[in-house]
PDB file of N, CA and C in Angstrom:
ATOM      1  N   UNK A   1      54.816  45.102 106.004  1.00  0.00           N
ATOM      2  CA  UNK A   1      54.750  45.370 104.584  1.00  0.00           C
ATOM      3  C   UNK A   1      56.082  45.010 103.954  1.00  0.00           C
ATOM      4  N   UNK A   2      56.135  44.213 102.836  1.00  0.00           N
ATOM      5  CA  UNK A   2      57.224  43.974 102.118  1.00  0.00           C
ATOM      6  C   UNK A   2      58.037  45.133 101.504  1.00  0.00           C
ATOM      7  N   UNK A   3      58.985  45.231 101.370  1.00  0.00           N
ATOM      8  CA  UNK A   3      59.655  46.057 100.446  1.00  0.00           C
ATOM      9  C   UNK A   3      59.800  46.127  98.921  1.00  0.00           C
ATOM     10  N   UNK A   4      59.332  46.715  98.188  1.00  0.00           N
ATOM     11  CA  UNK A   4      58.509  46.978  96.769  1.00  0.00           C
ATOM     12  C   UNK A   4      60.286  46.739  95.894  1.00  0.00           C
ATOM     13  N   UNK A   5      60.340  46.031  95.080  1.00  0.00           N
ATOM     14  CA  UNK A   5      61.663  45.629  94.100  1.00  0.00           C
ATOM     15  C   UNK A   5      61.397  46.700  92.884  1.00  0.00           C
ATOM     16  N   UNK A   6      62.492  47.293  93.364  1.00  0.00           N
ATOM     17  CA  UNK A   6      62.993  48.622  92.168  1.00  0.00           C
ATOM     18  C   UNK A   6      62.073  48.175  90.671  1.00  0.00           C
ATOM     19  N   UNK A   7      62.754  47.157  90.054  1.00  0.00           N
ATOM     20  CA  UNK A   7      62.636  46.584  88.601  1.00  0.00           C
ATOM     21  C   UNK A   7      60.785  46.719  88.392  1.00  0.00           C
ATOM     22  N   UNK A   8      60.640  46.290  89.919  1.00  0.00           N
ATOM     23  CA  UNK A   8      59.271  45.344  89.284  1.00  0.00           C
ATOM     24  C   UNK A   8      58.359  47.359  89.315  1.00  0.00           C
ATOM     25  N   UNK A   9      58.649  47.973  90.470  1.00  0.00           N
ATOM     26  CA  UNK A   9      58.030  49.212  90.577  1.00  0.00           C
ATOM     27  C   UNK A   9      58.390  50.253  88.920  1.00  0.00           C
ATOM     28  N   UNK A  10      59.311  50.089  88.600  1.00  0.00           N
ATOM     29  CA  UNK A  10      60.026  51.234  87.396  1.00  0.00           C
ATOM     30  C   UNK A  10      58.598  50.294  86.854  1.00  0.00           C
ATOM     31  N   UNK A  11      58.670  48.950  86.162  1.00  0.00           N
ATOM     32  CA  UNK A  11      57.591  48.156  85.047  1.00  0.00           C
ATOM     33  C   UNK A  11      56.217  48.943  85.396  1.00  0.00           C
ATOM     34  N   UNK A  12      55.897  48.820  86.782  1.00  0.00           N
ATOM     35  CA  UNK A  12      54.568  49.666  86.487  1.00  0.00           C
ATOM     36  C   UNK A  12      54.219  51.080  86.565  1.00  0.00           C
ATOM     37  N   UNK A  13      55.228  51.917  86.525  1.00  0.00           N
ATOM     38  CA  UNK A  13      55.088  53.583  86.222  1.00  0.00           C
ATOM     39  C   UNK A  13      55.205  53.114  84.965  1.00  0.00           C
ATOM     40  N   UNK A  14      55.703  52.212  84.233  1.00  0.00           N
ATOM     41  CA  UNK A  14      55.995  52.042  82.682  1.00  0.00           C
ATOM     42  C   UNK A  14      54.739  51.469  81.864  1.00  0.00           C
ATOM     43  N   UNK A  15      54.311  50.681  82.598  1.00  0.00           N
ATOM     44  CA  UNK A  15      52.308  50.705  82.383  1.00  0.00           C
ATOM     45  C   UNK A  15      51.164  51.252  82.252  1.00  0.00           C
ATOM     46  N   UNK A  16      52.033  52.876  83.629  1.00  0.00           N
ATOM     47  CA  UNK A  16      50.887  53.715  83.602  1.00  0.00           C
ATOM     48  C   UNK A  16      51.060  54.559  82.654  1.00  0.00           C
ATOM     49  N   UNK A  17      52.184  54.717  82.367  1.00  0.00           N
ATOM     50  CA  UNK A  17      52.437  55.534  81.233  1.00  0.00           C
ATOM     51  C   UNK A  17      52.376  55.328  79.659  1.00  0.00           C
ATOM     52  N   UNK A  18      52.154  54.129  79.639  1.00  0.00           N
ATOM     53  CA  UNK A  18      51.738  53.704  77.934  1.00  0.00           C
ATOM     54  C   UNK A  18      50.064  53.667  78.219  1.00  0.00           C
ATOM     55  N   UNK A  19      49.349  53.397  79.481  1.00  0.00           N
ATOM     56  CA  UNK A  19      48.003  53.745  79.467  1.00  0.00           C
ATOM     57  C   UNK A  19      47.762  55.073  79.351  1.00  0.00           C
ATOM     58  N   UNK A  20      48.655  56.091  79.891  1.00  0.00           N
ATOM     59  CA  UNK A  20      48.306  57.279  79.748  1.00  0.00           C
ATOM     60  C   UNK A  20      48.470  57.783  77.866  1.00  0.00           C
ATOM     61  N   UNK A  21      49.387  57.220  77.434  1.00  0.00           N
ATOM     62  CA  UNK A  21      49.556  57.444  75.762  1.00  0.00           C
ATOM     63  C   UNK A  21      48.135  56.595  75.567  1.00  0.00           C
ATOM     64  N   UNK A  22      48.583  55.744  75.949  1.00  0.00           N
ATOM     65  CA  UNK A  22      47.108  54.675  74.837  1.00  0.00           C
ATOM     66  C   UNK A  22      46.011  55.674  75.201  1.00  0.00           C
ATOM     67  N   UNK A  23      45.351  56.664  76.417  1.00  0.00           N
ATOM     68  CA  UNK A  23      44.281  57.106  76.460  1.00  0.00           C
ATOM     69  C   UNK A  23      44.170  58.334  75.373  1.00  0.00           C
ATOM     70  N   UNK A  24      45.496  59.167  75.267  1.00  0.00           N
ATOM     71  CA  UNK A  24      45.652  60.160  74.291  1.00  0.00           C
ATOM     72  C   UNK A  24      45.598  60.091  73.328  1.00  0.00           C
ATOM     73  N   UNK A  25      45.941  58.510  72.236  1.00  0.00           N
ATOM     74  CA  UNK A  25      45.574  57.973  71.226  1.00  0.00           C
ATOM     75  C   UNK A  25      44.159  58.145  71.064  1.00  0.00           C
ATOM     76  N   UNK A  26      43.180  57.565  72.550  1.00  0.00           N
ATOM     77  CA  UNK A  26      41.463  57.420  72.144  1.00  0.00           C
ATOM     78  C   UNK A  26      41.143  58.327  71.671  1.00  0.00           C
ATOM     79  N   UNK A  27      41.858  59.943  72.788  1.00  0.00           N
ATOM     80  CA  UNK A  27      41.366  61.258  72.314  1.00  0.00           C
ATOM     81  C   UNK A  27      41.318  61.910  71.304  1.00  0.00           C
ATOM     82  N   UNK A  28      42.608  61.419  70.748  1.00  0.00           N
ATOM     83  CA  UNK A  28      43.061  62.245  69.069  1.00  0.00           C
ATOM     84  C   UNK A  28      42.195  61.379  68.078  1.00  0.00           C
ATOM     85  N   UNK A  29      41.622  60.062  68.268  1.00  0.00           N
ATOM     86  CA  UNK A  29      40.730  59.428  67.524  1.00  0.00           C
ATOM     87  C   UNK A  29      39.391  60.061  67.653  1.00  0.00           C
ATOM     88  N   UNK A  30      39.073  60.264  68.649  1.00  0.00           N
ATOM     89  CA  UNK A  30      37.589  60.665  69.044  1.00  0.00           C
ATOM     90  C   UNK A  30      37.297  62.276  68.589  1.00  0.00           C
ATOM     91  N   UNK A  31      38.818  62.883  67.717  1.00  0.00           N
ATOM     92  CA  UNK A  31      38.583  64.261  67.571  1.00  0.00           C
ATOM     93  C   UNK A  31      38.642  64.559  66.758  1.00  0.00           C
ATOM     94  N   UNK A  32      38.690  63.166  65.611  1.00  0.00           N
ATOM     95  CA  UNK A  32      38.376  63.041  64.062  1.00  0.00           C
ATOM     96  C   UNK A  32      37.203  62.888  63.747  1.00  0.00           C
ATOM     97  N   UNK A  33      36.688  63.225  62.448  1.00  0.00           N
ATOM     98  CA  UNK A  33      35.370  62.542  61.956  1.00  0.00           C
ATOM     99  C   UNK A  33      35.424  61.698  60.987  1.00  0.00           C
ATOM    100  N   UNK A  34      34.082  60.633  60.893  1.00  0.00           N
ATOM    101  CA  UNK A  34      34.461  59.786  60.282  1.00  0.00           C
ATOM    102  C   UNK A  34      33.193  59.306  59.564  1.00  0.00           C
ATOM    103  N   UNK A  35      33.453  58.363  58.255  1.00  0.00           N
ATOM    104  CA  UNK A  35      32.427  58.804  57.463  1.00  0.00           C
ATOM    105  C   UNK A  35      31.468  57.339  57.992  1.00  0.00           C
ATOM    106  N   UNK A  36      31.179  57.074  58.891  1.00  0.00           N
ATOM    107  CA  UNK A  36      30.105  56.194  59.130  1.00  0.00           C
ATOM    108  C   UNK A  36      30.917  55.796  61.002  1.00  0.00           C
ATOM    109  N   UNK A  37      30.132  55.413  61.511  1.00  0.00           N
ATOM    110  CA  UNK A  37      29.731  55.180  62.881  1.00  0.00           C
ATOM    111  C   UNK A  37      30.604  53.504  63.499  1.00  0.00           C
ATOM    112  N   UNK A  38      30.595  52.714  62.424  1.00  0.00           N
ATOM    113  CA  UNK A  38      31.759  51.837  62.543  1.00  0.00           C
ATOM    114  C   UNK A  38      32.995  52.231  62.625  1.00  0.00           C
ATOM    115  N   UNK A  39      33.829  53.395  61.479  1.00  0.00           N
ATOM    116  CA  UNK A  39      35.345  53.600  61.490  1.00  0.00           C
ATOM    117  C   UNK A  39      35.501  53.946  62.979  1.00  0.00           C
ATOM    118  N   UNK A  40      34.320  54.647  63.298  1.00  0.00           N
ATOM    119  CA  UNK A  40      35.084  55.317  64.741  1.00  0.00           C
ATOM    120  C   UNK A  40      35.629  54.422  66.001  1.00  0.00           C
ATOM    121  N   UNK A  41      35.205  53.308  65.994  1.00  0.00           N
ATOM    122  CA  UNK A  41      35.580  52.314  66.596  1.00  0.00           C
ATOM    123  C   UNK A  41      36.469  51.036  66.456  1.00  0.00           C
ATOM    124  N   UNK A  42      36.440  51.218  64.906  1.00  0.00           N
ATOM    125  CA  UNK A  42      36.945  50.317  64.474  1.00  0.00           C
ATOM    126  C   UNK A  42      37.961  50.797  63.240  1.00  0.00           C
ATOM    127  N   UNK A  43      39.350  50.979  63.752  1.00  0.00           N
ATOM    128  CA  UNK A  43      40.054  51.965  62.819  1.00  0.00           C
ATOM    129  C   UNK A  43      41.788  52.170  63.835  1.00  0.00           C
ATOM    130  N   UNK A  44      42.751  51.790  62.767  1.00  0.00           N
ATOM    131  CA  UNK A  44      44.189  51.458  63.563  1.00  0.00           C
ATOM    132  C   UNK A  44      44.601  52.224  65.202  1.00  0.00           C
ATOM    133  N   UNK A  45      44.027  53.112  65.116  1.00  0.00           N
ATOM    134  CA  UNK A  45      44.504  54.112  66.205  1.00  0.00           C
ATOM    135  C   UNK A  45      43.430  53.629  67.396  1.00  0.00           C
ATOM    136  N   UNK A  46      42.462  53.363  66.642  1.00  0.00           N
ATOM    137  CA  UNK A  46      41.642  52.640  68.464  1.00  0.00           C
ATOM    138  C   UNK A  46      42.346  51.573  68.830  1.00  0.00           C
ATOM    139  N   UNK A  47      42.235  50.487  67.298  1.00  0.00           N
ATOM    140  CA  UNK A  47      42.517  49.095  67.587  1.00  0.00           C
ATOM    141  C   UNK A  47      43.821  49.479  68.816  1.00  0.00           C
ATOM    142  N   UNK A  48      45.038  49.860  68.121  1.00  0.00           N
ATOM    143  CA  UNK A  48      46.384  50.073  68.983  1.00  0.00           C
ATOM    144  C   UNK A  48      46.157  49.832  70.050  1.00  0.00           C
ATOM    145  N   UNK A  49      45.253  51.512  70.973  1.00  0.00           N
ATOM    146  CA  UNK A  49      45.288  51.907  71.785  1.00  0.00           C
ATOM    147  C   UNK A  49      44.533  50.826  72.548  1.00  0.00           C
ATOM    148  N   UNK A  50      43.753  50.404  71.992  1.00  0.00           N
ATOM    149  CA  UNK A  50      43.085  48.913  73.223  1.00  0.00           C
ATOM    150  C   UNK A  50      44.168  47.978  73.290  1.00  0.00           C
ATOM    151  N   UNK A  51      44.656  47.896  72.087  1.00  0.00           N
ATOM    152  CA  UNK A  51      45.971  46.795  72.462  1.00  0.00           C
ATOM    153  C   UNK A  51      46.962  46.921  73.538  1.00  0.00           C
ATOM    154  N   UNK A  52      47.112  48.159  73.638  1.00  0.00           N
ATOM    155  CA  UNK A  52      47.900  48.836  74.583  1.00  0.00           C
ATOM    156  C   UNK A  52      47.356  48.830  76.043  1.00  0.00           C
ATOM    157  N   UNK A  53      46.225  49.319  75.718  1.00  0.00           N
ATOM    158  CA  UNK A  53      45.373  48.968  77.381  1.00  0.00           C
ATOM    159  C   UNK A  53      45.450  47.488  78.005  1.00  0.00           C
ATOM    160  N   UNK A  54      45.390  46.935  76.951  1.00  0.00           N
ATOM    161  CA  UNK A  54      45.291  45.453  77.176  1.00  0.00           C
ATOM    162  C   UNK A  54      46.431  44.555  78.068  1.00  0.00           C
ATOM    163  N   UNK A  55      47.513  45.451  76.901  1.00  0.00           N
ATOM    164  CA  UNK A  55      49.318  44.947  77.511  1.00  0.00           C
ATOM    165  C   UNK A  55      49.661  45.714  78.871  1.00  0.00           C
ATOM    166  N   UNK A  56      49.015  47.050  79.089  1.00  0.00           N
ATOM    167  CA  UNK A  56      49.229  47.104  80.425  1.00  0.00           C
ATOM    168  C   UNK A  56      48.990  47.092  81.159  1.00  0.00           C
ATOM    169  N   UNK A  57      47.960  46.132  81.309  1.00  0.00           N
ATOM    170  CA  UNK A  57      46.614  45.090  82.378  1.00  0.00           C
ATOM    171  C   UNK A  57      48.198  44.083  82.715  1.00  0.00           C
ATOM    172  N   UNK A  58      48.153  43.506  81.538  1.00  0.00           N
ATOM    173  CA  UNK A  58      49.577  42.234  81.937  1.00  0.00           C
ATOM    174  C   UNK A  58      50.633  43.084  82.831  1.00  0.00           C
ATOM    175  N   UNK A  59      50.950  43.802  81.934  1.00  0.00           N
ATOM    176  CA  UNK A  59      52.178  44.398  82.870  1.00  0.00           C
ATOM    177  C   UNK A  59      51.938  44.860  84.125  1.00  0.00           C
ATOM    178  N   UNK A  60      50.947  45.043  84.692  1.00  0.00           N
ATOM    179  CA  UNK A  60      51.148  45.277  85.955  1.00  0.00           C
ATOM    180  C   UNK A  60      50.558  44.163  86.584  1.00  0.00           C
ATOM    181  N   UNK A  61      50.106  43.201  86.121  1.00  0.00           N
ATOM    182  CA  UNK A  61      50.056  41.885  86.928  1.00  0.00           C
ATOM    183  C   UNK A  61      50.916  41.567  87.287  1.00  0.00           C
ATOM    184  N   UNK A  62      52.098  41.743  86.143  1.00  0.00           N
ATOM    185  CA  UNK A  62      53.384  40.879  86.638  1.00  0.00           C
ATOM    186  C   UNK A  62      54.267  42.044  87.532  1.00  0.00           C
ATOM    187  N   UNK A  63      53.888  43.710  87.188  1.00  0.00           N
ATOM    188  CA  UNK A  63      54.609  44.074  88.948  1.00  0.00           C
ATOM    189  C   UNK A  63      53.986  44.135  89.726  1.00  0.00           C
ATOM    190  N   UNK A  64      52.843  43.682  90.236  1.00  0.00           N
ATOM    191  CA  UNK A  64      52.058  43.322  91.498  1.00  0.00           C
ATOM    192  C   UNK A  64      53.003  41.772  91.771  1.00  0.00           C
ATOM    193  N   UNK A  65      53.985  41.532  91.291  1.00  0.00           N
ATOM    194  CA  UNK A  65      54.620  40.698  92.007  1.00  0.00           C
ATOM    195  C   UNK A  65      55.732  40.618  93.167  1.00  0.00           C
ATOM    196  N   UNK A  66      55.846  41.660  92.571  1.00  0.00           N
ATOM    197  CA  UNK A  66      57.395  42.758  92.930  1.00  0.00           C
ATOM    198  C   UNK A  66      56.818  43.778  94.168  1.00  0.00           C
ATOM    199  N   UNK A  67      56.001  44.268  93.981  1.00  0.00           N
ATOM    200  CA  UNK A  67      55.393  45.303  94.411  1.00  0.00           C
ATOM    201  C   UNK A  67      54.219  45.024  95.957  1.00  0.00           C
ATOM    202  N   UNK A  68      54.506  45.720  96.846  1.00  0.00           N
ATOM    203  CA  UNK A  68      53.017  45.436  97.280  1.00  0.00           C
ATOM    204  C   UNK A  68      51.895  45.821  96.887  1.00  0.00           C
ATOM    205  N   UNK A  69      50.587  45.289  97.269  1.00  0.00           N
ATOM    206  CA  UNK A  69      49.249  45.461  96.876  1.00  0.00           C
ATOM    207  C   UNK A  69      48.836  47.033  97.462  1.00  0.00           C
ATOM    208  N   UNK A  70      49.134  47.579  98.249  1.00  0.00           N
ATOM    209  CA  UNK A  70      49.510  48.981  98.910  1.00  0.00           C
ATOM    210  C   UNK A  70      50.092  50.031  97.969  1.00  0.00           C
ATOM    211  N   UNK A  71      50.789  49.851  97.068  1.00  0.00           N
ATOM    212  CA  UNK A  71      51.684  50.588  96.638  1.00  0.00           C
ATOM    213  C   UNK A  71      51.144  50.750  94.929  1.00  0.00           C
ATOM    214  N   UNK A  72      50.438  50.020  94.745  1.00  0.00           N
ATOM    215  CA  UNK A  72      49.521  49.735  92.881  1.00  0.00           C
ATOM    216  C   UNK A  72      49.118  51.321  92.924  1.00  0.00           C
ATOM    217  N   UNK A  73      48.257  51.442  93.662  1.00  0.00           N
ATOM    218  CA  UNK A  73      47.366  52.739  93.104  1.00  0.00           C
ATOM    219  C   UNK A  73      48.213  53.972  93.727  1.00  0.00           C
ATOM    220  N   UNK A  74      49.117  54.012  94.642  1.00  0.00           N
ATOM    221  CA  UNK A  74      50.328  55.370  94.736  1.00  0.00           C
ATOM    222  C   UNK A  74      51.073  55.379  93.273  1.00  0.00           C
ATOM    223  N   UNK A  75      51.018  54.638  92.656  1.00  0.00           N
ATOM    224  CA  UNK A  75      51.883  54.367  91.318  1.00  0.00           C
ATOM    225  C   UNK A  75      50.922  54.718  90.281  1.00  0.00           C
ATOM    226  N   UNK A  76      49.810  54.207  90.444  1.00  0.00           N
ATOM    227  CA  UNK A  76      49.207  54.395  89.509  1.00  0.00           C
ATOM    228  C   UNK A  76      48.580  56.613  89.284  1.00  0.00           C
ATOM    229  N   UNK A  77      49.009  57.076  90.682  1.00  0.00           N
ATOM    230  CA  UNK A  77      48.427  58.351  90.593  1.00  0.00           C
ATOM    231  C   UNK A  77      49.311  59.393  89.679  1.00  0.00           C
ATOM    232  N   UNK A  78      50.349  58.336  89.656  1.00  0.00           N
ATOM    233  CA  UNK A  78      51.402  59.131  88.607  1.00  0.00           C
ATOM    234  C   UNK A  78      50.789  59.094  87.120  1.00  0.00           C
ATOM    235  N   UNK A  79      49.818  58.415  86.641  1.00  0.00           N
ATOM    236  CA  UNK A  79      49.058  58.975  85.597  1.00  0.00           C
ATOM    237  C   UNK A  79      48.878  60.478  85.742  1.00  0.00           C
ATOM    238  N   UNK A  80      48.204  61.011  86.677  1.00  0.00           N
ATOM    239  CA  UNK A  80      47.719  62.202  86.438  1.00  0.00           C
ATOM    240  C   UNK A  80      48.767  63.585  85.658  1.00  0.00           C
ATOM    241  N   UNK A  81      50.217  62.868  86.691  1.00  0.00           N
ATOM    242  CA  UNK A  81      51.387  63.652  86.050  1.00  0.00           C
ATOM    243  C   UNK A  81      51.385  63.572  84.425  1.00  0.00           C
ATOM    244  N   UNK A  82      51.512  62.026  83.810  1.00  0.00           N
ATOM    245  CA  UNK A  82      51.641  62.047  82.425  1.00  0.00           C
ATOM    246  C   UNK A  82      50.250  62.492  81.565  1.00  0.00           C
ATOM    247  N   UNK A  83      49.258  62.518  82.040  1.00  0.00           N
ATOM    248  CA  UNK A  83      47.815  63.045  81.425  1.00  0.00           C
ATOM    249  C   UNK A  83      48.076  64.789  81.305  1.00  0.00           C
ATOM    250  N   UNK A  84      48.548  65.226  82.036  1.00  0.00           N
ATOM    251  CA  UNK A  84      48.916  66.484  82.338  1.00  0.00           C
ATOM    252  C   UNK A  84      49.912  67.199  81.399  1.00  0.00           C
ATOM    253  N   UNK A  85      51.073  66.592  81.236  1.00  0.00           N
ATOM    254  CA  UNK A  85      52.288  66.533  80.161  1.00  0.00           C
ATOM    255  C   UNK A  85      51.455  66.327  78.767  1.00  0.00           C
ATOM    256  N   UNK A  86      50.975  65.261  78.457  1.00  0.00           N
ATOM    257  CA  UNK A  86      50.062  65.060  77.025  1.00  0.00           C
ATOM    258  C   UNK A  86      49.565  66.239  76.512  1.00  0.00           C
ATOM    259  N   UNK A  87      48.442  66.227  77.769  1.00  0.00           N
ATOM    260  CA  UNK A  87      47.343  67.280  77.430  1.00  0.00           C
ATOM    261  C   UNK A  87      48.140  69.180  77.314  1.00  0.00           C
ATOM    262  N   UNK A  88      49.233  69.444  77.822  1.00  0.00           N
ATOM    263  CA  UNK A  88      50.300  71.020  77.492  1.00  0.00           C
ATOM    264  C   UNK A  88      50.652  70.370  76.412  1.00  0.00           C
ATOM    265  N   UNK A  89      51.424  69.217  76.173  1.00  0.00           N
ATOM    266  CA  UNK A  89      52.255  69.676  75.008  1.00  0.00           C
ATOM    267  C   UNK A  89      51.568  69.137  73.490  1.00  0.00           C
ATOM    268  N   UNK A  90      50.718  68.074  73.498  1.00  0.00           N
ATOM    269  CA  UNK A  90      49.778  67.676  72.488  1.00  0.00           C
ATOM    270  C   UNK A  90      48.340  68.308  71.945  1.00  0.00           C
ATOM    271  N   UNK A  91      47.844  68.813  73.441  1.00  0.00           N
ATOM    272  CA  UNK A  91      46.447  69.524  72.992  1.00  0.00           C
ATOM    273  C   UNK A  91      46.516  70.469  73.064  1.00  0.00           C
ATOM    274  N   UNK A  92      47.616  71.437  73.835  1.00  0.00           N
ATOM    275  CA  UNK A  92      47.689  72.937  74.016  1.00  0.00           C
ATOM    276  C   UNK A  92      46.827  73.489  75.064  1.00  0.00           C
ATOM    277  N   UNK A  93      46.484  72.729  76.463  1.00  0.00           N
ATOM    278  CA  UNK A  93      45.480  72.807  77.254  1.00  0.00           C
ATOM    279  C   UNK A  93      46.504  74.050  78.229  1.00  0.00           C
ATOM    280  N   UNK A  94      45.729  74.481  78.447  1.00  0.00           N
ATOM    281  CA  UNK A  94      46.549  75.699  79.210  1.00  0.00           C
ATOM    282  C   UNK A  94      46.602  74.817  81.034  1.00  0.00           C
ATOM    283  N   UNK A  95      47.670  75.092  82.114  1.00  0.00           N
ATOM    284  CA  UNK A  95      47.605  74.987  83.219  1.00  0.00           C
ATOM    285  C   UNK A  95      47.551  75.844  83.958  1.00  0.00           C
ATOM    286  N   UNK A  96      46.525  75.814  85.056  1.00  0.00           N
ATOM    287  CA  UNK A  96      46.254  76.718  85.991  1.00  0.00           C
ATOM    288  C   UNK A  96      46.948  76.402  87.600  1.00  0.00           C
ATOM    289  N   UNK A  97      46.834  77.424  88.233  1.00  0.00           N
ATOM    290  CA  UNK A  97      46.762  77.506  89.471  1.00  0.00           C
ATOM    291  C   UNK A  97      46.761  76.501  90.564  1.00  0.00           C
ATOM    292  N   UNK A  98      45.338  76.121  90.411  1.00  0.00           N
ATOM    293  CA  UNK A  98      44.794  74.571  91.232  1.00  0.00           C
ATOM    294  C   UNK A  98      45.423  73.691  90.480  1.00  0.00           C
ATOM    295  N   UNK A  99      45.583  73.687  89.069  1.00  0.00           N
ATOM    296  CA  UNK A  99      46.014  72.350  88.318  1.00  0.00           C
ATOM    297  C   UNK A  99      47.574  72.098  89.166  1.00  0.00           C
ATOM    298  N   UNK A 100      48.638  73.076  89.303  1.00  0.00           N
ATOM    299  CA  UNK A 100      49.623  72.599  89.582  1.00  0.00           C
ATOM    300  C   UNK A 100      49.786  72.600  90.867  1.00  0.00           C
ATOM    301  N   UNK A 101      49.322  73.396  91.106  1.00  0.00           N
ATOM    302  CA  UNK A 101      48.929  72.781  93.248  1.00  0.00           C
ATOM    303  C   UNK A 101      48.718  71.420  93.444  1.00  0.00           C
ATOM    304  N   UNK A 102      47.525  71.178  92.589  1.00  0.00           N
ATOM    305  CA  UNK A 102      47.275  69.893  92.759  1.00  0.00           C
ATOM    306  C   UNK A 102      47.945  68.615  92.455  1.00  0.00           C
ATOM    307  N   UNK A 103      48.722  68.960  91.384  1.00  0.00           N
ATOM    308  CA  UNK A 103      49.987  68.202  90.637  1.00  0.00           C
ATOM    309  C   UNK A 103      51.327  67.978  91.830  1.00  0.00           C
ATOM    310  N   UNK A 104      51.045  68.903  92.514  1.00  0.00           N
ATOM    311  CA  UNK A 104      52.257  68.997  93.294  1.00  0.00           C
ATOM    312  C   UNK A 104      51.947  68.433  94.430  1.00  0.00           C
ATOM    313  N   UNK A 105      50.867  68.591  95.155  1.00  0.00           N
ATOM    314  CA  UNK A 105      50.293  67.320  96.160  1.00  0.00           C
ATOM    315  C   UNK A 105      50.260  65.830  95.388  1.00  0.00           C
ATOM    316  N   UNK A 106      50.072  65.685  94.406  1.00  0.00           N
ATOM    317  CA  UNK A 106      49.712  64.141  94.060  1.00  0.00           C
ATOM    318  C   UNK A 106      51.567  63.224  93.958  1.00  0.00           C
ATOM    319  N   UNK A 107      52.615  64.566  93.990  1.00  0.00           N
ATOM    320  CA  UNK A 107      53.558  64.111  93.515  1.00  0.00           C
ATOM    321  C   UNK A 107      54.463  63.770  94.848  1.00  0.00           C
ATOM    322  N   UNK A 108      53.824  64.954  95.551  1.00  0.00           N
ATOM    323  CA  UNK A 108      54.418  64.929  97.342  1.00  0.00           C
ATOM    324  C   UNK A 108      53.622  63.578  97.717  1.00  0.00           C
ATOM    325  N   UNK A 109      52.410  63.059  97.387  1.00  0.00           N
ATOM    326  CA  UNK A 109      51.952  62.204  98.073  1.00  0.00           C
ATOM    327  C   UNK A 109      53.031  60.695  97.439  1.00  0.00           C
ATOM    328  N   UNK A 110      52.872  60.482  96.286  1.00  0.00           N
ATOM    329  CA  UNK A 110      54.123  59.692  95.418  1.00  0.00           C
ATOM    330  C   UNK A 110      55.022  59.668  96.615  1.00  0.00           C
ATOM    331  N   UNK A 111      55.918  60.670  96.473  1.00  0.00           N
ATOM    332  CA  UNK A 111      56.685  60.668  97.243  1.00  0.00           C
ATOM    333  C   UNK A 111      57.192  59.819  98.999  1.00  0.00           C
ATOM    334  N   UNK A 112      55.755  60.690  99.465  1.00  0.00           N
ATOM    335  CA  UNK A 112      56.044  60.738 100.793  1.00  0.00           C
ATOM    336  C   UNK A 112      55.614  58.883 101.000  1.00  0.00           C
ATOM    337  N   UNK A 113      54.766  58.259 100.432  1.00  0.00           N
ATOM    338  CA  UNK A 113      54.391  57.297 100.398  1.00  0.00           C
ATOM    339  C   UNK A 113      55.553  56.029 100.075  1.00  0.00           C
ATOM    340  N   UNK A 114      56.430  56.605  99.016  1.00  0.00           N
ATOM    341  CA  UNK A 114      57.064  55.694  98.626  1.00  0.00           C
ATOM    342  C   UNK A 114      58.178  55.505  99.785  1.00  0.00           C
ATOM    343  N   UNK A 115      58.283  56.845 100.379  1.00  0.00           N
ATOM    344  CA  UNK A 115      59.767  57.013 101.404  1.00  0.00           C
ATOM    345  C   UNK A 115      59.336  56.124 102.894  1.00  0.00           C
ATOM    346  N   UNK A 116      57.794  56.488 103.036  1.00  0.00           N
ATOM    347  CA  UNK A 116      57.761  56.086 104.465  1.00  0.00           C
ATOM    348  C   UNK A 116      56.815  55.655 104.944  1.00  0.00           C
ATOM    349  N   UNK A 117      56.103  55.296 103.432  1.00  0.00           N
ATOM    350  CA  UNK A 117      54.869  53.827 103.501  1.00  0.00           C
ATOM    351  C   UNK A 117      55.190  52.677 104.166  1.00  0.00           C
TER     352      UNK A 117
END
């Protein structure tokens, strides 16, 4: 297995994390109402947020260059961390028990993966 280049690995936690905003954008759109069945789809805060999905399709093409093919989706589980952060400090979602147990395995797995994958 190759050894994963700092630059190119930071670019795609930096992917997953504007996907994780761009998804919180869909949510705060989807929790408006709107006066006909087009705005809801078609209206700045979706448009963005697909734009955003879009740009960080690219961006992690280009750190799957850097990166091994092994190492995409250990990176990518660090979404769950930033979905988690959104959802306390934007929606006011309360955290439980299992939630941070589980937060804390996904972060040990991050971890242990990155050290001795």
């Amino acid at each position: 297995m190759r050894k994963p280049e700092p630059l190119y690995a930071a670019l795609f936690l930096f992917a997953v994390f504007i996907s994780a905003l761009s998804q919180v954008m869909l949510k705060k759109s989807a929790m408006k109402q709107y006066k006909s069945p087009l705005h809801e789809y078609v209206n700045p805060l979706v448009i963005l947020a697909y734009g955003l999905l879009f740009g960080t399709t690219l961006l992690s093409i280009i750190a799957y260059r850097g990166i091994p093919l092994s190492l995409g989706p250990v990176l990518e589980s660090s979404s769950y961390l930033y979905i988690t952060f959104f959802s306390v400090t934007i929606f006011h979602e309360k955290l439980n028990n299992k939630k941070i147990i589980g937060l804390i395995f996904i972060l040990a797995g991050i971890c242990i993966y990155s050290l001795f994958g």
